[in-house]
C-alpha atoms as a PDB file:
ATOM      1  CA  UNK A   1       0.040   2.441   4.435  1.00  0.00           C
ATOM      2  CA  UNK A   2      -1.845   5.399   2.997  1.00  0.00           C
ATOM      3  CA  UNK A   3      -0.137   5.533   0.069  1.00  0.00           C
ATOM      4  CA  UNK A   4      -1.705   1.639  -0.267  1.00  0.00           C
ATOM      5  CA  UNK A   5      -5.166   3.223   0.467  1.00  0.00           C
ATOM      6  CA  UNK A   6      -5.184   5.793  -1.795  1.00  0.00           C
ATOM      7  CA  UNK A   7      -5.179   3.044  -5.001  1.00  0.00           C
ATOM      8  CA  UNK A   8      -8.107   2.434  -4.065  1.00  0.00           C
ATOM      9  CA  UNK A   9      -9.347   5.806  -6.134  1.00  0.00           C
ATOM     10  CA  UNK A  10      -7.834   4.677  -8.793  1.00  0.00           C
ATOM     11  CA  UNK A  11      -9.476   1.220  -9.059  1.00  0.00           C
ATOM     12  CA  UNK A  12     -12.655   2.486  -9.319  1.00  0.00           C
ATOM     13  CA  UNK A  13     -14.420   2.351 -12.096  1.00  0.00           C
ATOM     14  CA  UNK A  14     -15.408   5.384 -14.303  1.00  0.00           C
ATOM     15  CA  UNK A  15     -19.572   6.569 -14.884  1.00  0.00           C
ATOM     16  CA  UNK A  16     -19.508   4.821 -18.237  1.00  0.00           C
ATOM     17  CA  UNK A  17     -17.644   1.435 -15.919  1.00  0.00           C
ATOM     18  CA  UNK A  18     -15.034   1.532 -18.468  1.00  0.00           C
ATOM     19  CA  UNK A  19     -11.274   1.024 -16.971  1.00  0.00           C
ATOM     20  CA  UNK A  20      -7.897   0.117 -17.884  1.00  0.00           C
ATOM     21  CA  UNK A  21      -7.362  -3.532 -17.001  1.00  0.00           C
ATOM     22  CA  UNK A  22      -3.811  -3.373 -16.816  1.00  0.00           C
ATOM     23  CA  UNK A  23      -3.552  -0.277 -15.149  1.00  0.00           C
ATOM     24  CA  UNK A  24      -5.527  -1.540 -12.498  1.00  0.00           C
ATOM     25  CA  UNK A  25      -3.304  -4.909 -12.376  1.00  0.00           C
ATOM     26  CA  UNK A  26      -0.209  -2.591 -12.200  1.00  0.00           C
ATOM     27  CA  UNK A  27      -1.966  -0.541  -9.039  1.00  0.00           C
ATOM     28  CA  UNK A  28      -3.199  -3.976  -7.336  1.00  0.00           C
ATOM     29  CA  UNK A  29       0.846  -5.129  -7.584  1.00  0.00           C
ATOM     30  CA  UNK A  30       1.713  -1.555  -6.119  1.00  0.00           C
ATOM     31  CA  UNK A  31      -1.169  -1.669  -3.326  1.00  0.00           C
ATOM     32  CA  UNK A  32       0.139  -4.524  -2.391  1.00  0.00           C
ATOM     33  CA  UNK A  33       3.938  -3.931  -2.313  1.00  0.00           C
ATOM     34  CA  UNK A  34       3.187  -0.650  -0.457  1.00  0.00           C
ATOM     35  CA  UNK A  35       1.075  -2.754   2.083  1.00  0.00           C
ATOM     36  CA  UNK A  36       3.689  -4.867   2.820  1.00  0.00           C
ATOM     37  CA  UNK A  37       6.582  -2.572   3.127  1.00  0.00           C
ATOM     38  CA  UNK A  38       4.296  -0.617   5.204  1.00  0.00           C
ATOM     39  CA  UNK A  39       3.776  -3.380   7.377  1.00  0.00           C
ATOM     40  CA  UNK A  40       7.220  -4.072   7.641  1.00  0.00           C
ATOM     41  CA  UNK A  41       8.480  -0.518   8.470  1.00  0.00           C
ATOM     42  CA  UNK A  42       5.822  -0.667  11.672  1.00  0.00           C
ATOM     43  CA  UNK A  43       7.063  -3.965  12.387  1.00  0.00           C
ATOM     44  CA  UNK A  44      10.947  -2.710  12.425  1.00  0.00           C
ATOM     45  CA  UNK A  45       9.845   0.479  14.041  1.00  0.00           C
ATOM     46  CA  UNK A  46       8.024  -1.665  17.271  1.00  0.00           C
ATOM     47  CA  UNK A  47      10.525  -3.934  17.450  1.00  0.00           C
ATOM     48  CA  UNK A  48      13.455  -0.799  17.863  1.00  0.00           C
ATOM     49  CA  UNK A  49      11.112   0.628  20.493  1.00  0.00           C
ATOM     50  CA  UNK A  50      10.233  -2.237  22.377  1.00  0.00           C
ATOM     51  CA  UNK A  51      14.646  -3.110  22.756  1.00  0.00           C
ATOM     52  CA  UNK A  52      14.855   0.016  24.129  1.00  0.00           C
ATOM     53  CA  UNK A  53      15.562   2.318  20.921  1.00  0.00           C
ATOM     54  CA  UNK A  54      18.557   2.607  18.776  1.00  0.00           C
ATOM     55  CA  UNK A  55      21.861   3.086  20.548  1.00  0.00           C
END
């Protein structure tokens, strides 16, 4: 999840507001995919703990 965040730098847009467009579509796709997986790893990780942990 803070790997997702840390795009976020990246998007912005530089003094002169000049940026690489597909750069910034490449870092969207990768924000996203590292949201998700985040998401996914604290879903798998809550779900172990809540049946008791891994045996």
């Amino acid at each position: 999840m803070e790997d997702a965040r840390r795009y976020d730098a990246y998007l912005e847009e530089n003094p002169q507001g000049n940026y690489d467009h597909e750069l910034a579509d490449f870092l969207l796709e990768l924000q996203d995919e590292t949201g998700r997986r985040g998401k996914r790893a604290e879903d798998l990780l809550a779900q172990r703990l809540a049946d008791g942990g891994v045996q």
